[in-house]
C-alpha atoms as a PDB file:
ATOM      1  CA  UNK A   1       0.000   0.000   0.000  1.00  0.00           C
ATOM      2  CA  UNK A   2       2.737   2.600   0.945  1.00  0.00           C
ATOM      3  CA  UNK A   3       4.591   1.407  -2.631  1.00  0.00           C
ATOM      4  CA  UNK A   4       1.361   2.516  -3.880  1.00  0.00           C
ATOM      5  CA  UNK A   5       0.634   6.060  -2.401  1.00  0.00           C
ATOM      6  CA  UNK A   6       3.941   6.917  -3.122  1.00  0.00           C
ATOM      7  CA  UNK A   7       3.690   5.885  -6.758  1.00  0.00           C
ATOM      8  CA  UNK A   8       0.488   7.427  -7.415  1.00  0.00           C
ATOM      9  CA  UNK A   9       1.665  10.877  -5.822  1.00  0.00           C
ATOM     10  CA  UNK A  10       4.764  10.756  -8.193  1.00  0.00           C
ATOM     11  CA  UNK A  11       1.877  10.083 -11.417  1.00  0.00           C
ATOM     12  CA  UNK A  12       1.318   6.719 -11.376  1.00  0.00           C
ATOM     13  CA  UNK A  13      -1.750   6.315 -13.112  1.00  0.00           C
ATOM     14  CA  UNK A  14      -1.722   2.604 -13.502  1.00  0.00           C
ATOM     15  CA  UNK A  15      -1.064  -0.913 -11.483  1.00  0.00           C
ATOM     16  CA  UNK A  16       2.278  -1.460 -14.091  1.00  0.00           C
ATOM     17  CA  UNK A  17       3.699   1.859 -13.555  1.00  0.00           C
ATOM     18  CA  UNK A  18       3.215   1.373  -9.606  1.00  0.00           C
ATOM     19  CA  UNK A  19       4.867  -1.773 -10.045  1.00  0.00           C
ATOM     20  CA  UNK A  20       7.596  -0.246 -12.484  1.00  0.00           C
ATOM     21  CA  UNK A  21       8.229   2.486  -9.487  1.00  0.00           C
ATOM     22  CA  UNK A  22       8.654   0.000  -6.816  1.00  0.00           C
ATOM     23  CA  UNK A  23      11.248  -1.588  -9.159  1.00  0.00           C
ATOM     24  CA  UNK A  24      12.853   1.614  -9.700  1.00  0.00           C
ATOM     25  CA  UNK A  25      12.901   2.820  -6.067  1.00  0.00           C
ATOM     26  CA  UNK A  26      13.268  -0.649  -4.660  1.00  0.00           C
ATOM     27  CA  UNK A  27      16.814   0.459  -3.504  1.00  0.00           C
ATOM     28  CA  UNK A  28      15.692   3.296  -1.403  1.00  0.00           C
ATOM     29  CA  UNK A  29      12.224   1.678  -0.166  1.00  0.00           C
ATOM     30  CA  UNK A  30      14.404  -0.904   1.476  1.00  0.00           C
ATOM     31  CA  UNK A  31      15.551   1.693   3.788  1.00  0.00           C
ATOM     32  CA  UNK A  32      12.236   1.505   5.663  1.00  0.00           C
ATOM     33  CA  UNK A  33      10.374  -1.638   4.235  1.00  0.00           C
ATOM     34  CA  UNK A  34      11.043  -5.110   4.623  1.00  0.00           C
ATOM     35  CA  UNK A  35      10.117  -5.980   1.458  1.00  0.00           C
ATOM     36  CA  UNK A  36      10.925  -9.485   1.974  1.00  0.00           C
ATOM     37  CA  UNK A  37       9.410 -10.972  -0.774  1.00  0.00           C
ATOM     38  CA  UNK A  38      10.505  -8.243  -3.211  1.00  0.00           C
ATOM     39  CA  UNK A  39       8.122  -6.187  -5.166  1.00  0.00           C
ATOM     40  CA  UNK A  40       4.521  -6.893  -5.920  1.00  0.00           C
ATOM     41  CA  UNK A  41       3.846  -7.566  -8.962  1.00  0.00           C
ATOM     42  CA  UNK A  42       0.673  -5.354 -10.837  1.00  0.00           C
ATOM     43  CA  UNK A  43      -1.763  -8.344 -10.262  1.00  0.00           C
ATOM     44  CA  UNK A  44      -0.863  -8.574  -6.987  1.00  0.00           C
ATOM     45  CA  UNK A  45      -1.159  -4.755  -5.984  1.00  0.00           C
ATOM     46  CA  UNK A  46      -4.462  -4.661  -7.975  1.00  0.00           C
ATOM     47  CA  UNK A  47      -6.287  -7.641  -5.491  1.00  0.00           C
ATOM     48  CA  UNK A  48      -5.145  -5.574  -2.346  1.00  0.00           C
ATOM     49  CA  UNK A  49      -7.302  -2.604  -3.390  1.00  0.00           C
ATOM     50  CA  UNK A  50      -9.833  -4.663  -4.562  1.00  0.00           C
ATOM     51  CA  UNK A  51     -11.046  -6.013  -0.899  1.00  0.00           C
ATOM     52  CA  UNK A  52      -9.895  -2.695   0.492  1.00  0.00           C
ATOM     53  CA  UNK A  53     -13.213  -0.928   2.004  1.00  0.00           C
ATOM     54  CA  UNK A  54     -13.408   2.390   0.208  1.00  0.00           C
ATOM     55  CA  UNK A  55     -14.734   4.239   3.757  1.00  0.00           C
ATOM     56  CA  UNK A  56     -11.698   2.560   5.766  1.00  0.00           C
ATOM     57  CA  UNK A  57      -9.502   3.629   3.345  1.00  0.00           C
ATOM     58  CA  UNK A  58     -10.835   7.339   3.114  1.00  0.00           C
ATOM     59  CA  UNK A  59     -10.548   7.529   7.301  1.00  0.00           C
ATOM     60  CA  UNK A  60      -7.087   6.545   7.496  1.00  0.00           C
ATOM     61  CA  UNK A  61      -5.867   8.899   4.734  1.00  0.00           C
ATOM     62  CA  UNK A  62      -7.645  11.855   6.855  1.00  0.00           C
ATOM     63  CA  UNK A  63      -6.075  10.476   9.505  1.00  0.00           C
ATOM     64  CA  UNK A  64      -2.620  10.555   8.158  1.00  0.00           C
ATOM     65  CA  UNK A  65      -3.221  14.231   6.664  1.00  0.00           C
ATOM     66  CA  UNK A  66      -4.678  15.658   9.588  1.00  0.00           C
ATOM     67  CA  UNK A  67      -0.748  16.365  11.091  1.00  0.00           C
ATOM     68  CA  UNK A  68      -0.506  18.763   7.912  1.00  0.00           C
ATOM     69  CA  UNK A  69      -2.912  20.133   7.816  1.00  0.00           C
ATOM     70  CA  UNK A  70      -4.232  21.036  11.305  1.00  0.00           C
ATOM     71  CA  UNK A  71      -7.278  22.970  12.027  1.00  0.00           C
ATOM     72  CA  UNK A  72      -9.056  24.532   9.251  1.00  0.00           C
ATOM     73  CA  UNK A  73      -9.165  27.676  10.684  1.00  0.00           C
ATOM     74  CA  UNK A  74      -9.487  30.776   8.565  1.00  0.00           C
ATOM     75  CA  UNK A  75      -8.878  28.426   5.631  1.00  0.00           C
ATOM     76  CA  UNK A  76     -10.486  27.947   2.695  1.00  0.00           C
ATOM     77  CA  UNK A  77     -12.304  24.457   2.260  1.00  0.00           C
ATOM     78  CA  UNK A  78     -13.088  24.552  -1.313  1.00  0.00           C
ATOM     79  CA  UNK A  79     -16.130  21.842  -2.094  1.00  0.00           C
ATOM     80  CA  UNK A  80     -16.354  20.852  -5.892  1.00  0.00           C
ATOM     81  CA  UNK A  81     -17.866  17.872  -7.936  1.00  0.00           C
ATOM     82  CA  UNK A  82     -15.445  16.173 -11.021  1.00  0.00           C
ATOM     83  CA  UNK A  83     -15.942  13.268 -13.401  1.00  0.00           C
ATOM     84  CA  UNK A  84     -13.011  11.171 -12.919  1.00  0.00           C
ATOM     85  CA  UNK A  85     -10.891  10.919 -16.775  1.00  0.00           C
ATOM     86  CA  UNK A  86     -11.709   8.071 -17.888  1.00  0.00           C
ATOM     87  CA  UNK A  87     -14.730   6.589 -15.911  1.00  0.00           C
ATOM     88  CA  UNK A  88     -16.771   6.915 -19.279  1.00  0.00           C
ATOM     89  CA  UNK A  89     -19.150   9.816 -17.478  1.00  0.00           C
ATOM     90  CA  UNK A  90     -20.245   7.228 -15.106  1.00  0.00           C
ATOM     91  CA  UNK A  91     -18.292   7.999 -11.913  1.00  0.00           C
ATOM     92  CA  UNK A  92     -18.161  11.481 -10.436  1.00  0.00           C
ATOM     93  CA  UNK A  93     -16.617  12.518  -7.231  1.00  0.00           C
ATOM     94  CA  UNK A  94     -17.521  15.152  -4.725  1.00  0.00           C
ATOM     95  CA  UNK A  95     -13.979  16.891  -3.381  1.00  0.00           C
ATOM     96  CA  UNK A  96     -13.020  19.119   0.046  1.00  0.00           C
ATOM     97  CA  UNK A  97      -9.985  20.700  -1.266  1.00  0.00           C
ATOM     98  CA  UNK A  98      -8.245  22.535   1.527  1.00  0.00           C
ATOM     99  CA  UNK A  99      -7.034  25.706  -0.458  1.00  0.00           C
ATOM    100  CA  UNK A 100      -4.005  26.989   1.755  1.00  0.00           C
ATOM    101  CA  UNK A 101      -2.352  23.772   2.098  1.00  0.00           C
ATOM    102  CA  UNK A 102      -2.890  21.943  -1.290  1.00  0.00           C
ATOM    103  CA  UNK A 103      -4.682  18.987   0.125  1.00  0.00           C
ATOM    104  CA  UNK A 104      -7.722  17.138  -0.278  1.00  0.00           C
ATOM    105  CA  UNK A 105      -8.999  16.358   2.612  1.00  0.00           C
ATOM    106  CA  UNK A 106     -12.037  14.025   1.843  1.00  0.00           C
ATOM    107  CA  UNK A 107     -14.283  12.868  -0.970  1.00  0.00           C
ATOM    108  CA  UNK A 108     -17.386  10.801  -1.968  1.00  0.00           C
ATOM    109  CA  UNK A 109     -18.369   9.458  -4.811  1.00  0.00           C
ATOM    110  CA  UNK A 110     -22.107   9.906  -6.695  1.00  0.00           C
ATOM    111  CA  UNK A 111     -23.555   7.970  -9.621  1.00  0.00           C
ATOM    112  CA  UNK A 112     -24.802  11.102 -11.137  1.00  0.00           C
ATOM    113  CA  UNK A 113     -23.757  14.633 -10.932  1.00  0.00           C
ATOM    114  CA  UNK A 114     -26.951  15.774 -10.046  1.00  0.00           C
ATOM    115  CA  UNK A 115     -26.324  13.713  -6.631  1.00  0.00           C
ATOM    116  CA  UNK A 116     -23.469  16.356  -5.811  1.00  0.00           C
ATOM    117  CA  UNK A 117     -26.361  18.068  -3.823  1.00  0.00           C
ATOM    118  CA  UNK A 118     -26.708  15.070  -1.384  1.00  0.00           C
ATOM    119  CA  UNK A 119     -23.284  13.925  -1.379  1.00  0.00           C
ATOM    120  CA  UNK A 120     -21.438  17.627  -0.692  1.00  0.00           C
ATOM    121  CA  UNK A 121     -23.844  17.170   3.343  1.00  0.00           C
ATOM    122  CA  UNK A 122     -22.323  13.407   3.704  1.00  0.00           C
ATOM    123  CA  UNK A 123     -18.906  14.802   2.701  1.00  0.00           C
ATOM    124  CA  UNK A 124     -19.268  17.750   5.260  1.00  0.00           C
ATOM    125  CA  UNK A 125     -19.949  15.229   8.078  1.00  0.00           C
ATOM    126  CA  UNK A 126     -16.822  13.346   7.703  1.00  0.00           C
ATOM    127  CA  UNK A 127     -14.860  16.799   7.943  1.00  0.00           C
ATOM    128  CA  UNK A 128     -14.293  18.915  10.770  1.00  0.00           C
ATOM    129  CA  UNK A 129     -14.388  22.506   9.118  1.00  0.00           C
ATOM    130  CA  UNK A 130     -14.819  25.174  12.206  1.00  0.00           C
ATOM    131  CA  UNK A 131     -13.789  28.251  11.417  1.00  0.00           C
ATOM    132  CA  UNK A 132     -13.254  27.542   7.663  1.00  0.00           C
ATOM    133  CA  UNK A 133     -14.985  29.447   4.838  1.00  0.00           C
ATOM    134  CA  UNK A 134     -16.734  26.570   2.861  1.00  0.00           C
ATOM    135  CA  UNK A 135     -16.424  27.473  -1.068  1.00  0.00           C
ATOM    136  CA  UNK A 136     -19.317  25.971  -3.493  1.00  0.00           C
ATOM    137  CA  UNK A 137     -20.132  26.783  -7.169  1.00  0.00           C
ATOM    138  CA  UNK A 138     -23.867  27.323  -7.543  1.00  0.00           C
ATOM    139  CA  UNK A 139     -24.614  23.345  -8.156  1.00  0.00           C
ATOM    140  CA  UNK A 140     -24.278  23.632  -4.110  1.00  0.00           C
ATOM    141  CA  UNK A 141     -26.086  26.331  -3.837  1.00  0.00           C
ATOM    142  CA  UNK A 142     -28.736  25.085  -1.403  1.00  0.00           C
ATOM    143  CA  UNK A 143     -30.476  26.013   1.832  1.00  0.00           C
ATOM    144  CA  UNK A 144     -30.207  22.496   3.296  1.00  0.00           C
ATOM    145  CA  UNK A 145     -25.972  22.688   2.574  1.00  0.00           C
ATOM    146  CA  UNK A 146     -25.805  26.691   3.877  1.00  0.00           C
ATOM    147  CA  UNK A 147     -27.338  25.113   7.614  1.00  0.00           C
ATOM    148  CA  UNK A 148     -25.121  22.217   7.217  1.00  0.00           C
ATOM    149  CA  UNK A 149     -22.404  24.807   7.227  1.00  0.00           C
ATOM    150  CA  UNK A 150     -23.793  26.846  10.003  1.00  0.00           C
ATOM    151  CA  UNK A 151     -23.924  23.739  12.199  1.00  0.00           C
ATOM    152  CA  UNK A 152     -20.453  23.085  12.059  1.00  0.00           C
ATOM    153  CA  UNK A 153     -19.377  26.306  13.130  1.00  0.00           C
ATOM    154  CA  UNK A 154     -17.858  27.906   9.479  1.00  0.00           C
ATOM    155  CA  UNK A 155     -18.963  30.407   7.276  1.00  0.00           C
ATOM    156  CA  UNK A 156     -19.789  29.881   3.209  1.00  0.00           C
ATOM    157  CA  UNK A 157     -19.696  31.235   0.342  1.00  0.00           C
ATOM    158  CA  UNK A 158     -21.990  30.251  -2.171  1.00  0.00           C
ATOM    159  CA  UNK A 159     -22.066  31.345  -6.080  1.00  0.00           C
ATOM    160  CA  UNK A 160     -25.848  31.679  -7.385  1.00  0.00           C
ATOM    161  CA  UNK A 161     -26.861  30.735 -10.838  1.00  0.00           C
ATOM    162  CA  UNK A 162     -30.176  29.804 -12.246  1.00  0.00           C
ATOM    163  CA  UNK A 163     -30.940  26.800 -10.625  1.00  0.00           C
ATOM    164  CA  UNK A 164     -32.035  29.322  -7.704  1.00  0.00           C
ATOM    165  CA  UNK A 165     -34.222  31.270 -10.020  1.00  0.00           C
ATOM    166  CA  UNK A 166     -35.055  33.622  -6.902  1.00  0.00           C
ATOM    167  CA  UNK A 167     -32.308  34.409  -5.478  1.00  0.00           C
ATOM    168  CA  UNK A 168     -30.668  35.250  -8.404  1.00  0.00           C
ATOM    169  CA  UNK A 169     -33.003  37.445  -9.769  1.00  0.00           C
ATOM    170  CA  UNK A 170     -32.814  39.312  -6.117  1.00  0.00           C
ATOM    171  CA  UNK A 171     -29.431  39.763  -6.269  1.00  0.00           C
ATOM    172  CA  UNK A 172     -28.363  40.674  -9.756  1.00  0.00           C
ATOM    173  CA  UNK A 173     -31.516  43.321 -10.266  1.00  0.00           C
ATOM    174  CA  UNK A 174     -29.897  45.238  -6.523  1.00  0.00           C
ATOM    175  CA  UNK A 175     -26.610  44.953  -8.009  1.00  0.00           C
ATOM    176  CA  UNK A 176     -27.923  46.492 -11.671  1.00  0.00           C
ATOM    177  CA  UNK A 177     -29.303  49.454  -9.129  1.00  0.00           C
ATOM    178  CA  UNK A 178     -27.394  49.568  -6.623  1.00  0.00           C
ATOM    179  CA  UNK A 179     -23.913  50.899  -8.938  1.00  0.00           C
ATOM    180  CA  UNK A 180     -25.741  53.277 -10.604  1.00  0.00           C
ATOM    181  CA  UNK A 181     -27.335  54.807  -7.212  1.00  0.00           C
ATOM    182  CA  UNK A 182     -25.791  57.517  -5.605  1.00  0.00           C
ATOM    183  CA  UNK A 183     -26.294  56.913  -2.559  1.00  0.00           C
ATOM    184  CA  UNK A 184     -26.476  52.972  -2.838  1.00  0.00           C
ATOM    185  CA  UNK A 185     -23.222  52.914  -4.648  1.00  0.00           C
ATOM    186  CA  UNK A 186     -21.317  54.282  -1.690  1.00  0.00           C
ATOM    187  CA  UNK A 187     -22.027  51.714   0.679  1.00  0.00           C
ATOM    188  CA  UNK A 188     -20.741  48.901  -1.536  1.00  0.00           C
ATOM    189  CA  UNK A 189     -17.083  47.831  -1.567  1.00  0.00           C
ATOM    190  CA  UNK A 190     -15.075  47.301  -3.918  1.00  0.00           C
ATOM    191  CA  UNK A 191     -12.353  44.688  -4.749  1.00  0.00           C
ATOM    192  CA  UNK A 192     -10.061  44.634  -7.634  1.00  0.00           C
ATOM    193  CA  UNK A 193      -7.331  42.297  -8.864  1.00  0.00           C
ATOM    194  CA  UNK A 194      -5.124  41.314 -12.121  1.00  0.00           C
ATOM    195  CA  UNK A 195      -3.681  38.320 -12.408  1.00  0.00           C
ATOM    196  CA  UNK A 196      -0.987  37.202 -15.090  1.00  0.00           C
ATOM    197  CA  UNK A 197      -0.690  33.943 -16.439  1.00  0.00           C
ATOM    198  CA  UNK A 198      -0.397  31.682 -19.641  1.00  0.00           C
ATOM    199  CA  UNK A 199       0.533  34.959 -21.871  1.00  0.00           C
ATOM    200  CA  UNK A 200      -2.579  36.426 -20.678  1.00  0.00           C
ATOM    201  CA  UNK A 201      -3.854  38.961 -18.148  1.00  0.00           C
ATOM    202  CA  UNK A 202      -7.095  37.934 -16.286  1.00  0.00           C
ATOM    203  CA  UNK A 203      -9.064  40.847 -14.021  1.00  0.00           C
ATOM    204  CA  UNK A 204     -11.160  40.728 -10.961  1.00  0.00           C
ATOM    205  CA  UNK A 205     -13.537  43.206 -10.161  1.00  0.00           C
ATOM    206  CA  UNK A 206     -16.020  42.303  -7.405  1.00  0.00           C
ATOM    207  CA  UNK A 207     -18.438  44.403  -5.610  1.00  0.00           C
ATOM    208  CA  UNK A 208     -20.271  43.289  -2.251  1.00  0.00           C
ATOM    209  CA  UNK A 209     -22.773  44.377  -0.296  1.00  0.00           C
ATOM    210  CA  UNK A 210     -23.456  43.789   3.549  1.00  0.00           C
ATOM    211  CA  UNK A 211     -26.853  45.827   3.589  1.00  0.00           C
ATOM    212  CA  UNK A 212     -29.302  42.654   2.894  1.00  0.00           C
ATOM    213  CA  UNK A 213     -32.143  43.573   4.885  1.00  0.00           C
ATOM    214  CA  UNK A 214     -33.686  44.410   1.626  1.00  0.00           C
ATOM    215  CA  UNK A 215     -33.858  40.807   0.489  1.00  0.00           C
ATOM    216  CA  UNK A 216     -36.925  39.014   0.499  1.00  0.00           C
ATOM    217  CA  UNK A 217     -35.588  35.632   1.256  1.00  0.00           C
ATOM    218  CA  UNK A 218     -32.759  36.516   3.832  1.00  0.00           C
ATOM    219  CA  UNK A 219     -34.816  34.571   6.053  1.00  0.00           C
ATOM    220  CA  UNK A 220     -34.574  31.311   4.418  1.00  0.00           C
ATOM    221  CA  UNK A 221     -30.746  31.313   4.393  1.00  0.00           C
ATOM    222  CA  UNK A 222     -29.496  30.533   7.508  1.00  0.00           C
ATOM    223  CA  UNK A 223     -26.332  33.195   8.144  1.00  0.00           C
ATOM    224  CA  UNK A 224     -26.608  34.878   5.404  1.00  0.00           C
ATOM    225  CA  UNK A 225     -24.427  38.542   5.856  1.00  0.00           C
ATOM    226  CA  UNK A 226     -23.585  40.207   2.586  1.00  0.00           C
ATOM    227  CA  UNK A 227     -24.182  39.292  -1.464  1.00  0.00           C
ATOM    228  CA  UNK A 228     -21.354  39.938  -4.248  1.00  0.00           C
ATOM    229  CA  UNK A 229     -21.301  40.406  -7.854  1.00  0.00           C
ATOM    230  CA  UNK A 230     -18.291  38.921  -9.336  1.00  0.00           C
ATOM    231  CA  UNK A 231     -17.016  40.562 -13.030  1.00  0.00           C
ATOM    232  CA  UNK A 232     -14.320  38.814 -14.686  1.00  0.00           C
ATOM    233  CA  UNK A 233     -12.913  39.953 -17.969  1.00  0.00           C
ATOM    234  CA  UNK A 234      -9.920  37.218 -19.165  1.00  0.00           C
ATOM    235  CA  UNK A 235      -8.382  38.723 -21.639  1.00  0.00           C
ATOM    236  CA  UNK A 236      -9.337  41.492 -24.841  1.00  0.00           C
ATOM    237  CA  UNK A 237     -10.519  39.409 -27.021  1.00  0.00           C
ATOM    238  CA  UNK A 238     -13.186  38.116 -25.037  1.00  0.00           C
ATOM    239  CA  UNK A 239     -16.360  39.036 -23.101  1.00  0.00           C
ATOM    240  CA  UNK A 240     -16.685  40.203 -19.884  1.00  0.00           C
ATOM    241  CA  UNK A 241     -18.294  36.989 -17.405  1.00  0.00           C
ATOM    242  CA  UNK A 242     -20.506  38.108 -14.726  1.00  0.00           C
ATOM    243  CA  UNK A 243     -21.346  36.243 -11.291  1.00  0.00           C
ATOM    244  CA  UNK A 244     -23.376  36.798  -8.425  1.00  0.00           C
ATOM    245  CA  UNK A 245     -22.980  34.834  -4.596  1.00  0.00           C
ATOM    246  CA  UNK A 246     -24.222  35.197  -1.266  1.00  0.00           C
ATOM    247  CA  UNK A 247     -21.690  34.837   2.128  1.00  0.00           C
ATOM    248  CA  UNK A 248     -21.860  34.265   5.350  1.00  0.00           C
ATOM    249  CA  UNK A 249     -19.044  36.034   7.063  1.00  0.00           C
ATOM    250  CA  UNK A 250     -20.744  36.113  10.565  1.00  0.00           C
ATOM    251  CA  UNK A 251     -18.154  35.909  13.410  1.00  0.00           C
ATOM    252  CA  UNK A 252     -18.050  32.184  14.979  1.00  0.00           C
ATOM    253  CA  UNK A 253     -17.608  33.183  19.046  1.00  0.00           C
ATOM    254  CA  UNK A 254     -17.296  30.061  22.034  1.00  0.00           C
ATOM    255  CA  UNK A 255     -21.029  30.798  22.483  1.00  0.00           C
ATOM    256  CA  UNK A 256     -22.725  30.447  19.240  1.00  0.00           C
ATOM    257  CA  UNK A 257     -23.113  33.085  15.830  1.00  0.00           C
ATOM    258  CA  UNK A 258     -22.263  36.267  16.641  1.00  0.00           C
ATOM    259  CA  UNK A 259     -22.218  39.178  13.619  1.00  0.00           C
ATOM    260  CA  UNK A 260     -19.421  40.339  12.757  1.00  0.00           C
ATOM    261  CA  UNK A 261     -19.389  44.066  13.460  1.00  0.00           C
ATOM    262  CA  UNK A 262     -15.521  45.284  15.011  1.00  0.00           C
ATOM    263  CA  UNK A 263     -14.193  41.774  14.828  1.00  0.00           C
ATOM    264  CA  UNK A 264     -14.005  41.095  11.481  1.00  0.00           C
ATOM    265  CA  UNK A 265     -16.225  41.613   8.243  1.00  0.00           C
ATOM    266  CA  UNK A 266     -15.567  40.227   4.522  1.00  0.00           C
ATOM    267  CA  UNK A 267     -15.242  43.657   2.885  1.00  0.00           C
ATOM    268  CA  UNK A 268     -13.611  42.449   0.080  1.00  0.00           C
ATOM    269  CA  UNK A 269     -14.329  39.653  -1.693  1.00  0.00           C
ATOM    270  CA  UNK A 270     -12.358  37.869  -4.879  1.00  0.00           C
ATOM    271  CA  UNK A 271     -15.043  35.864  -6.117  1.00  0.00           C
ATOM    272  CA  UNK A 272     -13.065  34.707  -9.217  1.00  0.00           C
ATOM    273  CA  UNK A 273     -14.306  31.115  -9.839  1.00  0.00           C
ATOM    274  CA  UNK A 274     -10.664  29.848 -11.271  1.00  0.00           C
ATOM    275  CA  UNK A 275     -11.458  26.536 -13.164  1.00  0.00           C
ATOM    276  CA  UNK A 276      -8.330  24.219 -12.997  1.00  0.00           C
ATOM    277  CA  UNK A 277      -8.066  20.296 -13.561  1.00  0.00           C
ATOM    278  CA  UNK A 278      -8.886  19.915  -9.517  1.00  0.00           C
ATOM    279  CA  UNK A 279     -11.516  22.120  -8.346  1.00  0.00           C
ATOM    280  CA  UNK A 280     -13.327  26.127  -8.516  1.00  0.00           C
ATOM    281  CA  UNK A 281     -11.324  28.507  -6.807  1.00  0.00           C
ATOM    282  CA  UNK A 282     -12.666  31.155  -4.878  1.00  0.00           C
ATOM    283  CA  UNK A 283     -10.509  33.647  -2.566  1.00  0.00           C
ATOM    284  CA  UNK A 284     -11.840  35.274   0.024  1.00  0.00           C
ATOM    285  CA  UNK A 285      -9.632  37.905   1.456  1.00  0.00           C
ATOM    286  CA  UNK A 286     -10.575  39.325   5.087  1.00  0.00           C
ATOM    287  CA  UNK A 287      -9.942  42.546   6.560  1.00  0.00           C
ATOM    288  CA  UNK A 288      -9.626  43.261  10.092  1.00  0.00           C
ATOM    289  CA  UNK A 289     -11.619  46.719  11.484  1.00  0.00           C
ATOM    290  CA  UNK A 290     -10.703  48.381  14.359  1.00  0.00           C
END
């Protein structure tokens, strides 16, 4: 199992080329494995995770990551659904991608992709998150997943698409008023970043808003503090992409909730959803009041 891991974090991506590592590192895995019998051989390697149980497995990788990664505390514990290459569109996996330190911390996997919204609830109760900020693109966008959050003591953010017909009609018709307002417009903050990379210049421009007692269905999101609208413009020859999220950025104290009024408040907010081959990306960057 250990010959394995380690081939599989060095690319491995079948049971020959784990083999073909253990052969090629046999020298140096000696040095703290027996290895009496030598290397197993593909077939061999293949059986063993065959009769392993998937859940056992999952706990005692946590387990062994845990060291590194410590409390989740004012990280960001992104939450994203993939189709694994090459399961022919049948298998699809729901990730907790631990943003700061480059780890994935648990996953579960879904027949469909439309299960991501029962399976991203099963894969918070195997984590312990307090004090994270729980990142989901809008397929997670739910009120059942937002009190998940809330129970376990860490804020969200959520991105809002269509699927949430409502809500995102609420929030993109303020945000279509509320820049053009004078008065509106000077309550809103601002946020703006450039990023290079791959030849090309990508910029952020997000706006937020902590003034929601406007919104009609505040009350059926359970911590809900402040709403964004996320513009993203990747390079000149192409449009301008335009995204709009609700957060919870409510200050957890040892006796419950508490709202976050001199502590600390999300006043600006990167919401640029960054799609790479592992997961969304969004960056939440706090700033401390006195």
């Amino acid at each position: 199992m250990v010959i394995a891991l380690l081939g599989i974090i060095c690319g491995c991506e079948s049971w020959e080329e784990i083999h073909d590592y253990g052969e090629t590192k046999k020298k140096w895995l000696k040095t703290f494995l027996t290895l009496k019998k030598g290397i197993p051989s593909a077939d061999t390697i293949r059986r063993l995770f065959e009769r392993i149980k998937p859940e056992e497995m999952e706990k005692m990788y946590r387990e062994w990551v845990l060291p590194y990664v410590g409390s989740c505390l004012q990280k960001q514990v992104c939450i994203d659904g993939k189709t694994v290459r090459g399961a022919g569109g049948q298998l699809h996996v729901v990730s907790a991608w631990i943003r700061e330190d480059g780890i994935t911390l648990g996953q579960v996997k879904t027949d469909e992709k439309s299960n991501e919204i029962t399976a991203i609830p099963e894969l918070l109760e195997t984590l312990d998150i307090k004090g994270g900020i729980v990142t989901i693109d809008a397929m997670g966008c739910q009120r059942k997943i937002s009190q998940k959050v809330i129970e376990q003591e860490a804020n969200y953010l959520f991105a809002v698409k269509l699927n949430q017909p409502t809500l995102y009609e609420e929030i993109s018709e303020y945000f279509q008023w509320a820049v053009g307002d004078e008065v509106e417009s000077k309550i809103l903050s601002r946020f703006e970043v450039a990023q290079k990379g791959h030849g090309r210049i990508s910029r952020w421009r997000v706006t937020a808003s902590s003034e929601v007692a406007w919104f009609e269905s505040k009350s059926d999101w359970v911590g809900l503090t402040s709403v964004y609208c996320s513009t993203t413009k990747p390079s000149k020859h192409k449009q301008n992409t335009r995204q709009y999220g609700i957060i919870d950025a409510r200050e957890k104290g040892k006796s419950g909730k508490k709202p976050c009024t001199r502590g600390r408040e999300a006043a600006d907010v990167q919401a640029a959803w960054r799609a790479n081959k592992r997961i969304g990306v969004a960056d939440i960057f706090w700033r401390r009041t006195t």
